[in-house]
Protein backbone atom coordinates (compact mmCIF):
# COMPACT_ATOMS: atom_id res chain seq x y z
CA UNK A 1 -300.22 0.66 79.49
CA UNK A 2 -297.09 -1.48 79.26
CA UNK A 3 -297.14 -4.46 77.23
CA UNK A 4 -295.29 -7.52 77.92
CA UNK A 5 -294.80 -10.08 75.47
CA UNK A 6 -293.47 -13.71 77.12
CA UNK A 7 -292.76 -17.09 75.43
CA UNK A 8 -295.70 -19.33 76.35
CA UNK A 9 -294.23 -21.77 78.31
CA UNK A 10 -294.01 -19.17 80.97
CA UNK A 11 -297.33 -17.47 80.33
CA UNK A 12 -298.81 -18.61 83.43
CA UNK A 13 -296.58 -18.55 85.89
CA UNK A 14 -295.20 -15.06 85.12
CA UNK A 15 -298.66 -12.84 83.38
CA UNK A 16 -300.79 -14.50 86.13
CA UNK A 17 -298.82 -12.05 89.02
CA UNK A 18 -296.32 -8.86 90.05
CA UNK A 19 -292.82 -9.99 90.72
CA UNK A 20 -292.85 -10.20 94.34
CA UNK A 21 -290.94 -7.12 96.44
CA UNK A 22 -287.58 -8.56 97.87
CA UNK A 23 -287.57 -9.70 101.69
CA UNK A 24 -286.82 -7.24 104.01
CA UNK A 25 -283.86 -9.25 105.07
CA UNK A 26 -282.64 -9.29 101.95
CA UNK A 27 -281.76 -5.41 102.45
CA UNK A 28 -278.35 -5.82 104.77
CA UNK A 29 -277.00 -9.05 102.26
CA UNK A 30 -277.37 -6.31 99.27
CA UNK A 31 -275.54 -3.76 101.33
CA UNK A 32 -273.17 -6.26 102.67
CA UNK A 33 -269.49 -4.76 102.17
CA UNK A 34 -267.74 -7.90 103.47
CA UNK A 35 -265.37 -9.82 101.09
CA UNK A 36 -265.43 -6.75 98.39
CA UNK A 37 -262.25 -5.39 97.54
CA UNK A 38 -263.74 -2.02 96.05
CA UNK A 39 -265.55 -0.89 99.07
CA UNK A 40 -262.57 1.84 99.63
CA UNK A 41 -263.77 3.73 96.24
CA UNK A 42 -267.53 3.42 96.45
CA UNK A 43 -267.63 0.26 93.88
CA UNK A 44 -265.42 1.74 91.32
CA UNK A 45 -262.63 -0.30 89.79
CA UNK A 46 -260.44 0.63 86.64
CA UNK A 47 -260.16 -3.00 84.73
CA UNK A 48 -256.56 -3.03 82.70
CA UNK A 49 -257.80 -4.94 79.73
CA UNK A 50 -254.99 -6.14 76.39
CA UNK A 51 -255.72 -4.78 73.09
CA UNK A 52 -253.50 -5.09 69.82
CA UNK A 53 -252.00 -2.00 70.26
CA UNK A 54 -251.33 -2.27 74.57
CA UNK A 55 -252.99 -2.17 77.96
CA UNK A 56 -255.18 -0.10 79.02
CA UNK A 57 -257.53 0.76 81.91
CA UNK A 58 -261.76 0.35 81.69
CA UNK A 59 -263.62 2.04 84.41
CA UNK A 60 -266.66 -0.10 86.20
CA UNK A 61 -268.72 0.26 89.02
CA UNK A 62 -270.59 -1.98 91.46
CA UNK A 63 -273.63 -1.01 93.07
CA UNK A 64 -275.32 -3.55 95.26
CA UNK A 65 -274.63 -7.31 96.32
CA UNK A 66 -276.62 -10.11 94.48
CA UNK A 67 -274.97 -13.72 93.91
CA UNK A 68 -278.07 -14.62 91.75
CA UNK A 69 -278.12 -11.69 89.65
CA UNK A 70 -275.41 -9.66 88.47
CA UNK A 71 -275.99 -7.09 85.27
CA UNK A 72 -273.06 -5.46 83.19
CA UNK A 73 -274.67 -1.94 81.60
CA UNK A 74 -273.29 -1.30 77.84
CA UNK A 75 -274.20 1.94 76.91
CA UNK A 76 -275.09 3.20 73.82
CA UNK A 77 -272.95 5.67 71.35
CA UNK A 78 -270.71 4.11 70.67
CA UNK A 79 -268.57 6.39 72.29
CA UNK A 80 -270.73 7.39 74.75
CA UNK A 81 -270.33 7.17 78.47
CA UNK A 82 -272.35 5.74 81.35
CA UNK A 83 -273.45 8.28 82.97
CA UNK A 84 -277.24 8.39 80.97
CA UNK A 85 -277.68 5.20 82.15
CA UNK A 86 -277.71 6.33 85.94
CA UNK A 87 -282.09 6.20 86.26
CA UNK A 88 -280.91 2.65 87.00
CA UNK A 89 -280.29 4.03 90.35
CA UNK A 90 -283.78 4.79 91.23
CA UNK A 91 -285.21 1.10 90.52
CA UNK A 92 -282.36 -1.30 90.48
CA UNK A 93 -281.41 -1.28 94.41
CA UNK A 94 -285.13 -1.64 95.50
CA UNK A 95 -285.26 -4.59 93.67
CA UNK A 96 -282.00 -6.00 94.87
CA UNK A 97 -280.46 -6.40 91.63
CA UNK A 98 -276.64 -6.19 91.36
CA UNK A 99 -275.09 -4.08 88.64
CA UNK A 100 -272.11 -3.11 87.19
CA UNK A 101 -271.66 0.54 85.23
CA UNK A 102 -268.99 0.55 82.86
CA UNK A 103 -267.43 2.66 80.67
CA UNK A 104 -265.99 0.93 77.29
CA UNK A 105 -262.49 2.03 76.10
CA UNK A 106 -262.64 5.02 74.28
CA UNK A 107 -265.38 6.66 76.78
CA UNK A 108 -264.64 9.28 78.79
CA UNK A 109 -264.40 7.55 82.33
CA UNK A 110 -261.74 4.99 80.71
CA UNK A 111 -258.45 5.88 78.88
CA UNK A 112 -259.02 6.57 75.26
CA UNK A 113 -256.30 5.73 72.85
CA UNK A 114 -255.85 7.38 69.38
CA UNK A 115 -256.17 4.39 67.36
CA UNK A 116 -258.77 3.88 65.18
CA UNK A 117 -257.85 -0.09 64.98
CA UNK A 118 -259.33 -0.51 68.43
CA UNK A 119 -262.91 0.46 67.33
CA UNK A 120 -263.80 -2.95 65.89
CA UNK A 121 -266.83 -5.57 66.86
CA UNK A 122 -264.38 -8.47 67.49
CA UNK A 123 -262.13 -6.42 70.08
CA UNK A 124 -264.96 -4.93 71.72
CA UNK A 125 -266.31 -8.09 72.29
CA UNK A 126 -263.00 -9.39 73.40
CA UNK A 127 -262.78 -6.56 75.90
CA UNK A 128 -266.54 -7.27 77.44
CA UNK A 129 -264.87 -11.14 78.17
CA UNK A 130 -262.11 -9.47 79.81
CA UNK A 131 -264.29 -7.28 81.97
CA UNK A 132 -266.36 -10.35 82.18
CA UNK A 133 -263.71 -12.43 84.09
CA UNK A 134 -262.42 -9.56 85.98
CA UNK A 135 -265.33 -9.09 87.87
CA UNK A 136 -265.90 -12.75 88.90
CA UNK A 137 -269.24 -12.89 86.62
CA UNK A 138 -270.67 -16.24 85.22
CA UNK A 139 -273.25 -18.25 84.14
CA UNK A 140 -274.96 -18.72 87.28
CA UNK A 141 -275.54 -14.73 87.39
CA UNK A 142 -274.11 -12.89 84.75
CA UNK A 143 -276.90 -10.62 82.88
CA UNK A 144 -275.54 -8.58 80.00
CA UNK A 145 -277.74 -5.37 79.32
CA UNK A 146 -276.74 -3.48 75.77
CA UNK A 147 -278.64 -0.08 75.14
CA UNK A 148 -278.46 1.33 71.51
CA UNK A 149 -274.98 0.19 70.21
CA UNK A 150 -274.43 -1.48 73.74
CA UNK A 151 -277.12 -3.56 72.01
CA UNK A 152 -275.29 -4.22 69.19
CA UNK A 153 -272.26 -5.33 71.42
CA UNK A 154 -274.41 -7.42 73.79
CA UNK A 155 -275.59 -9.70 70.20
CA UNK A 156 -272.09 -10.33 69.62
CA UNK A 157 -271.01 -11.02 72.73
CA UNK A 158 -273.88 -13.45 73.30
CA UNK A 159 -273.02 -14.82 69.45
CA UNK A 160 -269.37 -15.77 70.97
CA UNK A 161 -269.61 -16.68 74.32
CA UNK A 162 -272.79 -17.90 74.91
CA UNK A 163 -272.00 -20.16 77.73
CA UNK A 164 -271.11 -17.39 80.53
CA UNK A 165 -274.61 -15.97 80.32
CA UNK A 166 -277.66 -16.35 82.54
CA UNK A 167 -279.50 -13.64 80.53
CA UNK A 168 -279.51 -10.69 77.69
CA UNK A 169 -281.21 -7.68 77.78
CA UNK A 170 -281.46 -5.38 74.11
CA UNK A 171 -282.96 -2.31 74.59
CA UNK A 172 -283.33 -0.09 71.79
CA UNK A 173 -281.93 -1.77 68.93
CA UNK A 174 -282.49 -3.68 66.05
CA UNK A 175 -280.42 -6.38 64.54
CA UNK A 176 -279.69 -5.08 61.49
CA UNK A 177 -278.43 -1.67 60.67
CA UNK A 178 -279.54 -1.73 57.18
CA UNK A 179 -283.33 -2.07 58.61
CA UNK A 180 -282.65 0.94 60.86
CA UNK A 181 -281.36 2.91 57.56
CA UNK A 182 -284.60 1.54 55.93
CA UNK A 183 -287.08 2.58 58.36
CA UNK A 184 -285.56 5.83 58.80
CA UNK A 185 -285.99 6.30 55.64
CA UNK A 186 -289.80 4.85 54.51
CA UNK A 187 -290.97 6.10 58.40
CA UNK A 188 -289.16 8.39 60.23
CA UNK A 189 -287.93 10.89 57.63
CA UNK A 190 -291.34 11.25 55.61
CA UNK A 191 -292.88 12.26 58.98
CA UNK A 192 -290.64 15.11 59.47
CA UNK A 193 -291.71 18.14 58.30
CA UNK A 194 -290.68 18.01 54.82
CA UNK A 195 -288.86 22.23 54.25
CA UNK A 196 -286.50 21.48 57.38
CA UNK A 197 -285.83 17.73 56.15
CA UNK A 198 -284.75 18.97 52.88
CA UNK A 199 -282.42 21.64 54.61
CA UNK A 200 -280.82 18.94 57.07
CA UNK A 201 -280.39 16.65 53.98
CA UNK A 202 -278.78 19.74 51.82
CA UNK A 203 -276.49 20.11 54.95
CA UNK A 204 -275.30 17.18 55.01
CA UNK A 205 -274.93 16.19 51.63
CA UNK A 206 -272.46 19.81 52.06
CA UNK A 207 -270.84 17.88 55.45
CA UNK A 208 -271.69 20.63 56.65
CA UNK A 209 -272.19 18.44 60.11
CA UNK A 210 -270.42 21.69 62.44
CA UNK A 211 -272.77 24.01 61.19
CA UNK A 212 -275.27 25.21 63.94
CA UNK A 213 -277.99 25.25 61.97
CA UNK A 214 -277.84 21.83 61.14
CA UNK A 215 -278.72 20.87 65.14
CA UNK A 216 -281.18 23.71 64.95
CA UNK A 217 -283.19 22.11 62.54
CA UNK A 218 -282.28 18.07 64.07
CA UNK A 219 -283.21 19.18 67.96
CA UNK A 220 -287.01 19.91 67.21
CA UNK A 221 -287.51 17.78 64.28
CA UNK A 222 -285.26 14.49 65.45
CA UNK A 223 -284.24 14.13 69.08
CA UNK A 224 -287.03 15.51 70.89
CA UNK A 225 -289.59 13.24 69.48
CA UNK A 226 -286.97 10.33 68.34
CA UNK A 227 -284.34 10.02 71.04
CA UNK A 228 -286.01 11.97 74.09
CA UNK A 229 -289.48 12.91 74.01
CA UNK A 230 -289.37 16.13 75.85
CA UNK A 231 -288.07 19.48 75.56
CA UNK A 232 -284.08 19.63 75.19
CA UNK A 233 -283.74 21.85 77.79
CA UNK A 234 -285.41 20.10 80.30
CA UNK A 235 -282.94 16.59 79.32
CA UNK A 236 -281.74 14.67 82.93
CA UNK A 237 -278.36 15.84 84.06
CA UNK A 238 -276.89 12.48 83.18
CA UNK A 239 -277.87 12.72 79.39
CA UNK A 240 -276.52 16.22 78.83
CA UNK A 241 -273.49 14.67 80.51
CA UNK A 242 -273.04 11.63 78.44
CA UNK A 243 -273.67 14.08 75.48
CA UNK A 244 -271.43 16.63 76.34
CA UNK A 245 -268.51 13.58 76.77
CA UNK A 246 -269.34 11.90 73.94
CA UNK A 247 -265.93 10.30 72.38
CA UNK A 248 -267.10 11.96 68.14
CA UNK A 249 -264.17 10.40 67.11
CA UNK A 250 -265.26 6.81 67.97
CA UNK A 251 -268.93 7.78 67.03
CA UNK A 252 -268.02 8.90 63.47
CA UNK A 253 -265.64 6.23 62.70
CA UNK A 254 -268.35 3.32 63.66
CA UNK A 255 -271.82 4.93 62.95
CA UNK A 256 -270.72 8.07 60.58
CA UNK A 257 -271.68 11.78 60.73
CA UNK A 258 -275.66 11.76 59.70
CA UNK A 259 -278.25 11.58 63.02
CA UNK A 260 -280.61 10.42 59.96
CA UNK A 261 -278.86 7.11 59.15
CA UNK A 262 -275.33 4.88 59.68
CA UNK A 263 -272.99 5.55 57.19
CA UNK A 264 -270.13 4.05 59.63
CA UNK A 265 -268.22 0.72 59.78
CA UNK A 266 -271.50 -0.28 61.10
CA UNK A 267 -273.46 0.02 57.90
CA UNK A 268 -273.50 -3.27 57.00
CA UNK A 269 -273.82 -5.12 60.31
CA UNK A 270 -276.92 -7.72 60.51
CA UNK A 271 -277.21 -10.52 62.59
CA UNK A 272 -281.07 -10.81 62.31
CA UNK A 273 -280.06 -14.81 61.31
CA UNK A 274 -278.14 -15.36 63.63
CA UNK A 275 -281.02 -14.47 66.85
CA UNK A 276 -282.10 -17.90 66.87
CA UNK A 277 -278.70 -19.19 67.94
CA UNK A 278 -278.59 -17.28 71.49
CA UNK A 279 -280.61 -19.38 73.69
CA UNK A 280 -280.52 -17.80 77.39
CA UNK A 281 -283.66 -15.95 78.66
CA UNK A 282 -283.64 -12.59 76.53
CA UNK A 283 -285.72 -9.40 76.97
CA UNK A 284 -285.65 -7.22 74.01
CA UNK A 285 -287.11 -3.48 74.59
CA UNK A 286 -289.04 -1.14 71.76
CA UNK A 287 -290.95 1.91 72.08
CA UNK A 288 -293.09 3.64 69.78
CA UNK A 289 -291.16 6.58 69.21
CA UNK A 290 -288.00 4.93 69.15
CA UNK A 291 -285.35 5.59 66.16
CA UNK A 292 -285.46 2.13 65.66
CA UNK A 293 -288.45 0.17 64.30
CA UNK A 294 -290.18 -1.27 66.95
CA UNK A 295 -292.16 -4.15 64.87
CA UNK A 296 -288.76 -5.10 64.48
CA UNK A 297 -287.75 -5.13 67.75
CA UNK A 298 -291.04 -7.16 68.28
CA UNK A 299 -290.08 -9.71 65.68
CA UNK A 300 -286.58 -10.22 67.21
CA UNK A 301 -287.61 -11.21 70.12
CA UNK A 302 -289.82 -13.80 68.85
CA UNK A 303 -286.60 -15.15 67.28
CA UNK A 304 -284.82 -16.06 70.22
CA UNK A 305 -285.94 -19.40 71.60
CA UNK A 306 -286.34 -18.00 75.18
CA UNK A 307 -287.41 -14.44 74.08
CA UNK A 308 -289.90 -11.18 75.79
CA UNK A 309 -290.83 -8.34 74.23
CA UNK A 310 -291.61 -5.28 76.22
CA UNK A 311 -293.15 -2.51 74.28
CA UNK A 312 -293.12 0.85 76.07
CA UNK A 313 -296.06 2.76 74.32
CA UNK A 314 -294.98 6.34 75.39
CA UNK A 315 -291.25 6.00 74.90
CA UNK A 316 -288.57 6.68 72.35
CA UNK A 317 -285.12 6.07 71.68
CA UNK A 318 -284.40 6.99 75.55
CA UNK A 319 -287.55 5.33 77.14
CA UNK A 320 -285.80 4.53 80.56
CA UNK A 321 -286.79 8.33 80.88
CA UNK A 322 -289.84 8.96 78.66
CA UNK A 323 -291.60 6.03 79.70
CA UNK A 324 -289.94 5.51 82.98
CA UNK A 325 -292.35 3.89 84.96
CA UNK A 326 -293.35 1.19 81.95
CA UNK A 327 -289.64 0.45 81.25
CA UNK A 328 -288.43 -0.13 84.60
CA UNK A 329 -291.12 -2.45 85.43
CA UNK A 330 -290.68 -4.50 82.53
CA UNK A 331 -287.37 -4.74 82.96
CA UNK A 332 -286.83 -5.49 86.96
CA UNK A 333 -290.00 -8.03 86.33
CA UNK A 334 -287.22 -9.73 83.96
CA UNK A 335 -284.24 -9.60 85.64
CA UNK A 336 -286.55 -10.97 88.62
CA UNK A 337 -288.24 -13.39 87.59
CA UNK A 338 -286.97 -14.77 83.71
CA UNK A 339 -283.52 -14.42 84.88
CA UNK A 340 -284.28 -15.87 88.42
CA UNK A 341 -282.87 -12.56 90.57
């Protein structure tokens, strides 16, 4: 059962029917190579963006041809890659949607400089605008999707530049990390079972975060009914890829070494005031097994003035595969219909 949650002025016109499948002659336009100067290498374009400490390269690529809607991916990590984002491939192009992969600096697809200056909010954000302008997106089509800390990214760019955006998309986040900490905490930890809790906790109070028992213990108890609700060794390809790629550097620096709770530069970031103030059409995703509160997720999207909430009651962290079907329908219906794709 999927649950959508819409503001009421569009009640009607959106509960009352399916988004409609896109004319058949809509198939050659999205396949159209004509006028696209990235045809030669499949979509793929390496962005040179400026940063305080040089320029370097950000990898992106297009799949699919949509002047009405056009949807930057920011993955999750941070320091993660793409690639566990690519289930997008088996619902996007039906539905004629345009979107953009992209790899943020740091992540293994782009160049990834030593320097831990460059993993700050402000010239992440910066770097989004840059890819932003690069690939010709604005408000008359540009959707920004943030999963997990792409979340966190997509807030703050919407916070500073809300007047390129047609739509947001938060999936799996809240907007505070202090309320993830706390509901890890009061919910998630107390349902563990309570002898292997104690041993990851003694673990890590030892930083003892290389120690193999310590993802012993985390797999069964953490990730496969937190972050992907099936067995680990039956995890998609592309999320033991974006796993096994994962930048730790940036990922410790920014969210810290527990899988129980951010103890990063993150810890204190909160922008649950601030919701109000991004006014474009926004979808914001929960599931019931997510890492992050979902009631939370629920009430953030009741904060935005154009706001949806799409509960997927199967899923967890990683519900674009554990509650495929329910996520991807929510989500095209958006991009289709709220977003006017």
């Amino acid at each position: 059962m999927i649950r959508l949650l819409w503001p009421a002025a569009l009640a009607l016109s959106v509960l009352g029917c399916a988004p409609a499948a896109p004319p058949e002659d809509n198939l050659a336009t999205y396949f159209d190579r004509a006028g696209r100067d990235d045809v030669l290498a499949g979509g793929i374009r390496m962005i040179p963006v400026e940063t305080p400490q040089g320029t370097f390269k950000v990898w992106t690529k297009r799949v699919g041809n949509n002047p009405k809607v056009k949807v930057l991916l920011l993955n999750g990590g941070p320091g993660a890659t793409h690639e566990y984002l690519e289930a997008f491939d088996s619902y996007l192009p039906a539905a004629g949607i345009e979107y953009y992969y992209y790899d943020q600096l740091g992540s293994a697809f782009s160049d990834q400089p030593k320097e831990l200056s460059l993993w700050e909010i402000p010239r992440f954000v910066n770097e989004v605008e840059q890819v932003r302008r690069a690939l010709g997106l604005d408000a008359t089509n540009f959707v920004l999707y943030g999963h997990s800390w792409g979340g966190i990214l997509a807030i703050e760019y919407a916070l500073a530049h809300p007047e390129n955006l047609k739509g947001l998309v938060i999936s799996n986040m809240v907007s505070s990390v202090p309320v993830y900490n706390e509901y890890a905490k009061t919910a998630l930890m107390p349902a563990m079972d309570q002898a292997a809790l104690a041993e990851i906790l003694a673990l890590e109070e030892a930083r003892e975060y290389q120690n193999p028992r310590y993802m012993e213990l985390l797999v069964p108890q953490h990730y496969e009914k937190h972050i992907l609700r099936m067995p680990a060794d039956q995890w998609p390809d592309p999320v033991n890829r974006a796993f096994k790629t994962l930048n730790y550097d940036i990922y410790l620096h920014m969210w810290g070494p527990s899988e129980l709770r951010g103890t990063g530069t993150l810890v204190n970031w909160d922008r649950s005031a601030d919701l109000a103030r991004i006014a474009v059409p926004t979808l914001v995703i929960g599931a019931r097994h997510d890492t992050m509160d979902p009631k939370h997720m629920e009430w953030m999207a009741q904060q935005f003035p154009n706001g949806t909430y799409l509960y997927c009651p199967n899923g967890s962290h990683m519900a674009l595969y554990d509650d495929q079907a329910a996520y991807f329908e929510g989500l095209v219906g958006f991009l289709r219909t709220t977003a006017g794709g």
